[in-house]
C-alpha atoms as a PDB file:
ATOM      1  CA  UNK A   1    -118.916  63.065   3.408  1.00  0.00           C
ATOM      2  CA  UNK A   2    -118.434  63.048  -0.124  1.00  0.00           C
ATOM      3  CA  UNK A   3    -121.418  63.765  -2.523  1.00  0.00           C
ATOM      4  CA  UNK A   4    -121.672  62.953  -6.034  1.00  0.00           C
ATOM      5  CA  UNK A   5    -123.908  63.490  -8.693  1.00  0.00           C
ATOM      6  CA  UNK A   6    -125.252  61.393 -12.254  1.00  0.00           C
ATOM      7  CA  UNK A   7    -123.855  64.142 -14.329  1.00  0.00           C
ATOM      8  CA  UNK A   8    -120.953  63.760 -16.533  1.00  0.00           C
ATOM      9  CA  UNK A   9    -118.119  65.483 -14.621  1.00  0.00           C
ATOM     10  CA  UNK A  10    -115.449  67.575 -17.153  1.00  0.00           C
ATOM     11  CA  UNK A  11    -113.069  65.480 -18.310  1.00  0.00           C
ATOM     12  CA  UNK A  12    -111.670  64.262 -21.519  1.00  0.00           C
ATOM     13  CA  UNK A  13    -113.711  62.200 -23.397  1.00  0.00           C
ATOM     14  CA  UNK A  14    -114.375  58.052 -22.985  1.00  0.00           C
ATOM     15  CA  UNK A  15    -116.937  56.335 -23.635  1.00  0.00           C
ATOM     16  CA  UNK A  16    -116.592  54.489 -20.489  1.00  0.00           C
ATOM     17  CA  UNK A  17    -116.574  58.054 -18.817  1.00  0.00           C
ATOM     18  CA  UNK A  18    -120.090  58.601 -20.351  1.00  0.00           C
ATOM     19  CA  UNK A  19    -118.959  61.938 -21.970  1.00  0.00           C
ATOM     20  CA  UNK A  20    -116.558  64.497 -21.813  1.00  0.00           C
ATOM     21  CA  UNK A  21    -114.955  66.815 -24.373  1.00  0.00           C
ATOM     22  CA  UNK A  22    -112.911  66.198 -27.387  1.00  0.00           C
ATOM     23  CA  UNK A  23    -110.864  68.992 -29.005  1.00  0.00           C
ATOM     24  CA  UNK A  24    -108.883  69.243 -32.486  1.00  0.00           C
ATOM     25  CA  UNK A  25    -106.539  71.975 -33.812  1.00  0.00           C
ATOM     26  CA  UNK A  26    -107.745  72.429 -37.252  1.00  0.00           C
ATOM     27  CA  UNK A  27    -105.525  74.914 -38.687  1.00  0.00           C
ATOM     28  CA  UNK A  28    -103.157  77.037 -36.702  1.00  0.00           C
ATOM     29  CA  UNK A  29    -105.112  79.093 -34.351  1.00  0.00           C
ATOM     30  CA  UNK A  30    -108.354  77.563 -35.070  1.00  0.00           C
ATOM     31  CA  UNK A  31    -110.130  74.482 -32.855  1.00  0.00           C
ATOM     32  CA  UNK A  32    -112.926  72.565 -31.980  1.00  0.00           C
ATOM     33  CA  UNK A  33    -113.894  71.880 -29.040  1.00  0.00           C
ATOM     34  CA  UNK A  34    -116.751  69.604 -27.988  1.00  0.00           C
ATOM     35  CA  UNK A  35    -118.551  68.013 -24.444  1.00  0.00           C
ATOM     36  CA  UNK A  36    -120.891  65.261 -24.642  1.00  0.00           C
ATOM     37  CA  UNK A  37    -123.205  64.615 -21.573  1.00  0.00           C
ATOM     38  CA  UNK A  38    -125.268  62.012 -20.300  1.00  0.00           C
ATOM     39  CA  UNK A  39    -128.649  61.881 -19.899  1.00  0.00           C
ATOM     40  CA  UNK A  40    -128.603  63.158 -16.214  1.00  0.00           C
ATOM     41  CA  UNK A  41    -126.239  66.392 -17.715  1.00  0.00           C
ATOM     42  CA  UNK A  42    -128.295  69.167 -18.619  1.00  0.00           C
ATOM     43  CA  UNK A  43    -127.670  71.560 -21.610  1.00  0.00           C
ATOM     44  CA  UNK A  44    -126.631  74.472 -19.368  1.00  0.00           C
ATOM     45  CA  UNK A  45    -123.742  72.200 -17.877  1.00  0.00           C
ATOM     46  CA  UNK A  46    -122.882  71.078 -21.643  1.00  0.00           C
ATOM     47  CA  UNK A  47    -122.758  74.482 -22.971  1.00  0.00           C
ATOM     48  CA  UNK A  48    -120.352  75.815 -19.570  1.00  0.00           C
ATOM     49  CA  UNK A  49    -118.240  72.885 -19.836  1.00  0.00           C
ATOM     50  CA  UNK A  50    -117.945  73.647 -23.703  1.00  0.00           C
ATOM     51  CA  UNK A  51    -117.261  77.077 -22.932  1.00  0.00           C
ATOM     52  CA  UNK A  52    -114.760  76.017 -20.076  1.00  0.00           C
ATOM     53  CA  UNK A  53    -112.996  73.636 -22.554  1.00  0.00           C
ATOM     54  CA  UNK A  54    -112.062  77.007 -25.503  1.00  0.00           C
ATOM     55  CA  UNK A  55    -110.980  78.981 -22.358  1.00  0.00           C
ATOM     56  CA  UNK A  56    -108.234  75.897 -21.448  1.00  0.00           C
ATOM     57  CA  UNK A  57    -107.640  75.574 -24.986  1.00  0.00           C
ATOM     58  CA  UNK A  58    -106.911  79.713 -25.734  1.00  0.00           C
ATOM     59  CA  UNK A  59    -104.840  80.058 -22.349  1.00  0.00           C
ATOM     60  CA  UNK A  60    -103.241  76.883 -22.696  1.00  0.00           C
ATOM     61  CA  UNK A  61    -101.320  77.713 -25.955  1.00  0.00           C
ATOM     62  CA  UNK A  62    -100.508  81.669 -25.113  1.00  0.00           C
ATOM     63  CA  UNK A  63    -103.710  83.062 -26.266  1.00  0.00           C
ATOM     64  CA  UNK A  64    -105.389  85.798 -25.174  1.00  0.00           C
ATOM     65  CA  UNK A  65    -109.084  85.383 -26.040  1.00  0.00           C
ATOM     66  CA  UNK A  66    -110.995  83.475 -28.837  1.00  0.00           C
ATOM     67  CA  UNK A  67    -114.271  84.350 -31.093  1.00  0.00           C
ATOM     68  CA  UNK A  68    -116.505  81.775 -32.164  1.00  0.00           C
ATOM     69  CA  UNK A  69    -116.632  80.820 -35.649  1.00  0.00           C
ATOM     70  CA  UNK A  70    -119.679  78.435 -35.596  1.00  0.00           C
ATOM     71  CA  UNK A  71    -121.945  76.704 -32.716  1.00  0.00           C
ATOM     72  CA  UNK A  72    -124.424  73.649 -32.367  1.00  0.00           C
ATOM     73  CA  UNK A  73    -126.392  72.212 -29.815  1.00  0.00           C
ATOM     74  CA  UNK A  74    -127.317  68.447 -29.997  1.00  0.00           C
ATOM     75  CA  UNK A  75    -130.030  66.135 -28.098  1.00  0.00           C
ATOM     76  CA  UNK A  76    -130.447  62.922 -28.329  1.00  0.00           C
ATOM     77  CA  UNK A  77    -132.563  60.792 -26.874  1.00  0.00           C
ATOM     78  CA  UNK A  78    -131.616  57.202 -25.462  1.00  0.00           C
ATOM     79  CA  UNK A  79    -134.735  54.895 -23.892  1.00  0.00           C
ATOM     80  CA  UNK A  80    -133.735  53.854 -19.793  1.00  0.00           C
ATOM     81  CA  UNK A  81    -135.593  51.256 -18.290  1.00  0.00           C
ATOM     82  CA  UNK A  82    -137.356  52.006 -15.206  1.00  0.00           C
ATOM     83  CA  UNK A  83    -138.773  48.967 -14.351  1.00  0.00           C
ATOM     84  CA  UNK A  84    -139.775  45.312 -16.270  1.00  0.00           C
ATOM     85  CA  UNK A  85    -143.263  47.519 -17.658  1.00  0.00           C
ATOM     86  CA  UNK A  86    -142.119  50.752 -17.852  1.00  0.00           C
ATOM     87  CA  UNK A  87    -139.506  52.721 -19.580  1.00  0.00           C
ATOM     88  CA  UNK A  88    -139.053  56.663 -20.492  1.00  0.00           C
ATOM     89  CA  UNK A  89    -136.640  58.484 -22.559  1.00  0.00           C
ATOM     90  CA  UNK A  90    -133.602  60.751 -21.215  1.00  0.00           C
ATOM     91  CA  UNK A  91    -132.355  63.837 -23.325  1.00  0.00           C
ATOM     92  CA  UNK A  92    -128.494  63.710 -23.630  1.00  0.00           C
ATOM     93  CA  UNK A  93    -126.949  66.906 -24.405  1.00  0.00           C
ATOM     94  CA  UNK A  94    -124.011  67.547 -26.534  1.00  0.00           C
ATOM     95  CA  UNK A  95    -122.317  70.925 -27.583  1.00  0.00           C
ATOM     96  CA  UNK A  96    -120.034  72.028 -30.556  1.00  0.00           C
ATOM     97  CA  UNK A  97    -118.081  74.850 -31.713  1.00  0.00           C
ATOM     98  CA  UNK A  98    -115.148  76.260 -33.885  1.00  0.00           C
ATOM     99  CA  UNK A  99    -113.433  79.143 -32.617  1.00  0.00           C
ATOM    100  CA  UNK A 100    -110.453  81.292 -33.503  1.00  0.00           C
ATOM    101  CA  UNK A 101    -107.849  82.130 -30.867  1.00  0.00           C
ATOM    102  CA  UNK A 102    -106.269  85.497 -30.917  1.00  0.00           C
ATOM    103  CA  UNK A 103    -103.212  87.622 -29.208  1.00  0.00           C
ATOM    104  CA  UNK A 104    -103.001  91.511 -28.209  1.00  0.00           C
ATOM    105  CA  UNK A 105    -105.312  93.603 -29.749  1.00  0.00           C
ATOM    106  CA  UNK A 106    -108.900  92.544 -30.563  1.00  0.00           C
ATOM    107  CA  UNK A 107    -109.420  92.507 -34.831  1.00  0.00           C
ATOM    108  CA  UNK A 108    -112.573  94.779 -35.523  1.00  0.00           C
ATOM    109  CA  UNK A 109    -114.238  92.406 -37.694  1.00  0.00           C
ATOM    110  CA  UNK A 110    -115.204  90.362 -34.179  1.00  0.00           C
END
């Protein structure tokens, strides 16, 4: 039996997919990395899957470990109906960050 949850499952990004993160190189060493939920994703799951995105991102091209330049934590809200009479509003989650990647030795000034 296979079980399966609302939540938007780590993947890249499509807005059919409901979410996912996006990433960018912006200079040589230096990304952003980004995962947009859905409204049944809660912020914890944004901010891991953000998290889990850098880590790719730093192993992925020979890094060792990476220090965050700059964070942010979205919410939006987006109204769902319920029924004909009655509708309430889901939070959707979204995470951002720049980060530095670095090799060897850890620079003091992080």
């Amino acid at each position: 039996m296979l079980l399966t949850g609302c939540e938007t499952p780590y993947h890249k990004f499509s807005m059919l997919g409901g979410g996912g993160y996006q990433d960018k190189e912006l200079e040589p060493g230096v990304y952003k990395a980004s995962f947009m939920g859905n409204g049944y994703t809660s912020q914890e799951r944004v901010i891991i899957c953000t998290l889990y995105r850098c880590a790719e991102i730093t192993h992925e091209n020979g890094y060792d470990y990476f220090a965050f330049v700059t964070e942010r934590g979205n919410v939006s809200w987006n109204w769902v109906p319920v029924s004909a009479n009655l509708s309430y509003r889901i939070p959707n989650f979204s995470g951002e960050t720049i980060f530095r990647t670095f090799k060897g030795e850890k620079p003091t000034q992080y």
